[in-house]
Each structure stands twice: as C-alpha cells, then as structure tokens.
Protein backbone atom coordinates (compact mmCIF):
# COMPACT_ATOMS: atom_id res chain seq x y z
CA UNK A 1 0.00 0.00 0.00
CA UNK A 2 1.75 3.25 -0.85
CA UNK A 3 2.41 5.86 1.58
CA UNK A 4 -0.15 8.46 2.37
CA UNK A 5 1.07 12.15 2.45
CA UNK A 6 0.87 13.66 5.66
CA UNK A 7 -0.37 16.93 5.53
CA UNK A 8 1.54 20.14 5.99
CA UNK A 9 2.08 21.91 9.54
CA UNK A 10 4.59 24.64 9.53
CA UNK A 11 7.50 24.22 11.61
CA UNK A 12 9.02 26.44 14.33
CA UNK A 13 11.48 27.57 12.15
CA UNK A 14 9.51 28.31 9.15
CA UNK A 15 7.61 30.95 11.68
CA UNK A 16 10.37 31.99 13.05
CA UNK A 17 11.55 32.99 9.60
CA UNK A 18 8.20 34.31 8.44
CA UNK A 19 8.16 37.04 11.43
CA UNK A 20 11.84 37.60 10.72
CA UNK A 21 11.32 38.83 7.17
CA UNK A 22 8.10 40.56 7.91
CA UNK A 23 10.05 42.69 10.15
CA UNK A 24 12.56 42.82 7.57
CA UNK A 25 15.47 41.66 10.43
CA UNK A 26 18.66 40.65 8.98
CA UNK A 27 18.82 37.63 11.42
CA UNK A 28 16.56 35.97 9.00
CA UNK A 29 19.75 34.80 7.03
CA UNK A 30 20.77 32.67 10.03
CA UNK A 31 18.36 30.75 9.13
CA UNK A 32 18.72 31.09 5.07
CA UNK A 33 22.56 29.84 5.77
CA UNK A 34 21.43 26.55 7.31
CA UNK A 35 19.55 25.84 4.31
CA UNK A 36 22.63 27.20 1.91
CA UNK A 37 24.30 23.50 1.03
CA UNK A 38 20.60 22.09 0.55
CA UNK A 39 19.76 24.56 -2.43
CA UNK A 40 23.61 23.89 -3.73
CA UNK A 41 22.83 20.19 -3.64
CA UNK A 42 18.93 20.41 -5.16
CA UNK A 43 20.43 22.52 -7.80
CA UNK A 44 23.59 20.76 -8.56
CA UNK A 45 21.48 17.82 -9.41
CA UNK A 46 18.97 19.74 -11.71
CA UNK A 47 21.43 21.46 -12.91
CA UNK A 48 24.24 19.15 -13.76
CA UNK A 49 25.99 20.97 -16.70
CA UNK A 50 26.35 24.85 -15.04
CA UNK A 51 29.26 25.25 -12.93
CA UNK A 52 29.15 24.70 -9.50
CA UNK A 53 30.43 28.57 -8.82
CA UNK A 54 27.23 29.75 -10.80
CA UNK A 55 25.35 27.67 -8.98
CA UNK A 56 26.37 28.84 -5.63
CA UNK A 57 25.72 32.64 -7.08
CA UNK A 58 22.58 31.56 -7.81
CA UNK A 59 21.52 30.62 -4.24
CA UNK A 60 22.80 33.68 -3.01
CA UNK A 61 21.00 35.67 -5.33
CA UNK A 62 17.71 33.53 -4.01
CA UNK A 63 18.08 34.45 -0.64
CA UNK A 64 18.70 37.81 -1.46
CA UNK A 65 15.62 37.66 -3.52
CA UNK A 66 13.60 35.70 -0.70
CA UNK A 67 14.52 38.05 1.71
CA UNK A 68 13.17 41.14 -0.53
CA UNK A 69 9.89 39.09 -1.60
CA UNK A 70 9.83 38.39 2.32
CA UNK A 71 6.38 39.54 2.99
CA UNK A 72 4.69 37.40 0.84
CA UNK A 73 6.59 33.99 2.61
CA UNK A 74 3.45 32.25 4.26
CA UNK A 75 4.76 29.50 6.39
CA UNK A 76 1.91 27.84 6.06
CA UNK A 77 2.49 26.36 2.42
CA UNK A 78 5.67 25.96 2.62
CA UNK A 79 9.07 24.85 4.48
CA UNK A 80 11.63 28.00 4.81
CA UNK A 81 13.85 25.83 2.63
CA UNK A 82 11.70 24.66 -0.04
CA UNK A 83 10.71 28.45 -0.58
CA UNK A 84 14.93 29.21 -0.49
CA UNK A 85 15.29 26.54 -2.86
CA UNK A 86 12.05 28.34 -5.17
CA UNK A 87 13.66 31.55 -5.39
CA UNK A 88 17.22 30.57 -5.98
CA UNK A 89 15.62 28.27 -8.96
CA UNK A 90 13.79 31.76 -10.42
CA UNK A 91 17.38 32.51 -10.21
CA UNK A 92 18.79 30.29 -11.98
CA UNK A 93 15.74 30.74 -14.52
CA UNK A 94 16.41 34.43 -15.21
CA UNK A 95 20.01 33.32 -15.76
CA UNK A 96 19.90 30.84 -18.39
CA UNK A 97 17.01 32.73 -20.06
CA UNK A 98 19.96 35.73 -20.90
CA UNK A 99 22.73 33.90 -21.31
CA UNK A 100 22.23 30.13 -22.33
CA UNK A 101 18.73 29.71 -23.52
CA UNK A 102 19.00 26.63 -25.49
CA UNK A 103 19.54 24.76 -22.00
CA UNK A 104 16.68 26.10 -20.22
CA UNK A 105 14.11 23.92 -22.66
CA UNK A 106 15.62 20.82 -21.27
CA UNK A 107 16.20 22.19 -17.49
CA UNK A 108 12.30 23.31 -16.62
CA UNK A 109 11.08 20.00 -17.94
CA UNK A 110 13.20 18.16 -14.84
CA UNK A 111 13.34 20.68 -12.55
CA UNK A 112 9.64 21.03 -12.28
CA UNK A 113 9.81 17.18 -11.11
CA UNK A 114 12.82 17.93 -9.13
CA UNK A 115 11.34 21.03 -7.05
CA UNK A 116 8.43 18.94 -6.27
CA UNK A 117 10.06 15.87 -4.85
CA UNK A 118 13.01 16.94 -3.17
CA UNK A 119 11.55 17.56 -0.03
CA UNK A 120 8.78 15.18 0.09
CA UNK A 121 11.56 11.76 0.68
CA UNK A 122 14.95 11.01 -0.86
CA UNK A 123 13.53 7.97 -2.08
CA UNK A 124 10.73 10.01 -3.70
CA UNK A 125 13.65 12.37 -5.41
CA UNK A 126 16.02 9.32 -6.54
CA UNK A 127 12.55 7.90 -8.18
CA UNK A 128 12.10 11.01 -9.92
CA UNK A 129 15.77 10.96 -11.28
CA UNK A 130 15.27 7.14 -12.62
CA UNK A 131 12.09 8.63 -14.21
CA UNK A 132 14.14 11.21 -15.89
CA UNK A 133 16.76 9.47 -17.48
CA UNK A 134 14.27 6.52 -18.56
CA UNK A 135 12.03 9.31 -20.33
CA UNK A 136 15.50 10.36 -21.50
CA UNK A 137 16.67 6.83 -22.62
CA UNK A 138 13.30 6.61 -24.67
CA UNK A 139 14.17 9.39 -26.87
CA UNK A 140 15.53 8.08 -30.05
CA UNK A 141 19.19 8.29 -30.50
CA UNK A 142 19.43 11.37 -32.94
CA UNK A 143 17.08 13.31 -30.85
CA UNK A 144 18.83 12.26 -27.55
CA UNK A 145 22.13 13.09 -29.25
CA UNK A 146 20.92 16.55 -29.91
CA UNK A 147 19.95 17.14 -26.28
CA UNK A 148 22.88 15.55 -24.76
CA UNK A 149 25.06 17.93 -26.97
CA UNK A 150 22.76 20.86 -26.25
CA UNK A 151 23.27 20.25 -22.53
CA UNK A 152 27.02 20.53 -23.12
CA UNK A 153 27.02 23.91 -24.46
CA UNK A 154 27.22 23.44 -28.24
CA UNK A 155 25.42 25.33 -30.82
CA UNK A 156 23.48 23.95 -33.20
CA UNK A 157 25.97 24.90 -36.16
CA UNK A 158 28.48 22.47 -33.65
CA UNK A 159 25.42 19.61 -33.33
CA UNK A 160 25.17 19.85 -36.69
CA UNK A 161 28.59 19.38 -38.03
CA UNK A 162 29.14 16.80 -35.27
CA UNK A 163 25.88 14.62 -35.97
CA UNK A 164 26.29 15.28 -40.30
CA UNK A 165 23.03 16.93 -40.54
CA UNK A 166 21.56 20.46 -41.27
CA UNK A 167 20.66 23.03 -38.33
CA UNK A 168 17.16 23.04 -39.14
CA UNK A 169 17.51 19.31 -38.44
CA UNK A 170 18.97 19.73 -35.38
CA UNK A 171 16.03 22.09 -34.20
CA UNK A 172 13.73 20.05 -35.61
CA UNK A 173 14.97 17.39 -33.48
CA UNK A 174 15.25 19.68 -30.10
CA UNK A 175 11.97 20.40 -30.91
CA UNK A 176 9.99 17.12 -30.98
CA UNK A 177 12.88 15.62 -27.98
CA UNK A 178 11.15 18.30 -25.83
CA UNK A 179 7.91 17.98 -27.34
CA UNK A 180 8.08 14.14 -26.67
CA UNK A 181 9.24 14.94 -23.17
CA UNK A 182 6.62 16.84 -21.96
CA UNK A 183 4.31 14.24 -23.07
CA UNK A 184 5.83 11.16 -21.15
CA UNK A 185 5.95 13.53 -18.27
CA UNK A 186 1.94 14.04 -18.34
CA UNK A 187 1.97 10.16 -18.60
C-alpha cells in the first residue's frame, strides 16, 4: 500500500523565519545559511551541466531575492527551505534565459519534477531521477544526441557538423525531444 502524504504543519522555524522577514530583520539569514548546502545540492542535481560557482551565485542571489519578496513567505504552504530553494531556482531561470537559452528547454522539464520531490523523501527524489533518465533513454538516438550535446554547451551549427546533418535538423529534433518529453511527463 503506498504511503499516504501527511499533511503540511509549519514548523518552528519556518515561523520563526516568516516574522523575521516581515520585520525585515537581517537575522533571518541565520536561518537562510542553514539551508545554503541544501539549495547547492537540489540545484547541482537539476542542474548538472552549469558550474558549481554559478550555482552557488545563484543561491545567493535567491536568498537575497527571498529576503526582498519576504512579505509574501506564508509558512503555512511551505518549508523556509523549499521556498529558499524556489527563489534561488527563479534565479537560476532568469540566468539561463539571458545567457544560455537553449539549456533552459531541457532544465524546466526536470526541474519542475525535481522542485516537487526533493523535499517530500529522498527515495521520492532518486525515483524522480530514474524517471528522468528513462524518459531520456526513450528518446531516439538522434534526438537524444541533440539534447545531450545541447546540454554541453554546443550550438546547433556544432550539433550539426558533429551529428552530419543540417541546423534546421537539429532544431527540428530539439523540438519534438522536448515535445516528446513533456508528453511522457503528463503520462
């Protein structure tokens, strides 16, 4: 029989947190910093092709972020961490939108499933990576090919040289990988 949810109750800290940023007291980062190798690790797995130095910019640019946005924390929905771990994700969002927009396609399709499971039980989160890389492994090889060397920074002049086929091809291909995706993910 699988394991019922239990429902949310906010914890002491998560309140403790809540009244700290409604007074806008810089103590509330105490707190942040206990959480600050949990986003690293959440975001380092979602993440797995940015550097880790980026990475740990974009958590500090989250609590930064959380701590302005502080007023609209309700403890009630959500864990202090799992709302860190929100923000420094928007983070991470605005980021790769800018500057490297051809991996954000691939990164909100797992990082939806990610953010959702990494709190509720490791074995819950280690299920969700299996889940990824089979949805991965049941992309055919060309469009796998394209998203694996997507992932690793190339363009698609590079994917297309490498793989002996035209760009158009190659966005063709991104195109119905993601498209695919997103389908065996509302499965």
């Amino acid at each position: 029989m699988p394991r019922r949810a239990q429902p949310y109750t906010a914890d002491k800290e998560s309140l403790t947190a809540a009244t700290l940023l409604r007074q806008r007291n810089v103590d509330v980062f105490e707190i942040f910093f206990k959480y600050d190798a949990y986003c690293v690790a959440a975001l380092s797995r979602q993440l797995f092709d940015v550097p880790r130095q980026d990475i740990e910019n974009f958590v500090g640019d989250g609590m930064l972020r959380a701590f302005k946005r502080g007023d609209k924390y309700n403890p009630e929905r959500a864990p202090v961490r799992i709302w860190l771990l929100w923000h420094a994700r928007i983070e991470a969002i605005e980021f790769l939108r800018k500057h490297r927009p051809h991996v954000l396609k691939s990164l909100e399709i797992t990082t939806d499933i990610a953010v959702q499971d990494a709190d509720i039980d490791p074995e819950a989160s280690v299920k969700a990576r299996h889940l990824i890389q089979a949805m991965l492994a049941s992309l055919p090889e060309r469009q796998r090919a394209v998203l694996q060397l997507q992932l690793e920074d190339y363009p698609d002049s590079e994917i297309a040289k490498v793989l002996g086929i035209t760009e158009a091809t190659v966005r063709v291909h991104r195109k119905r990988a993601i498209d695919r995706l997103k389908e065996s993910q509302k499965e």
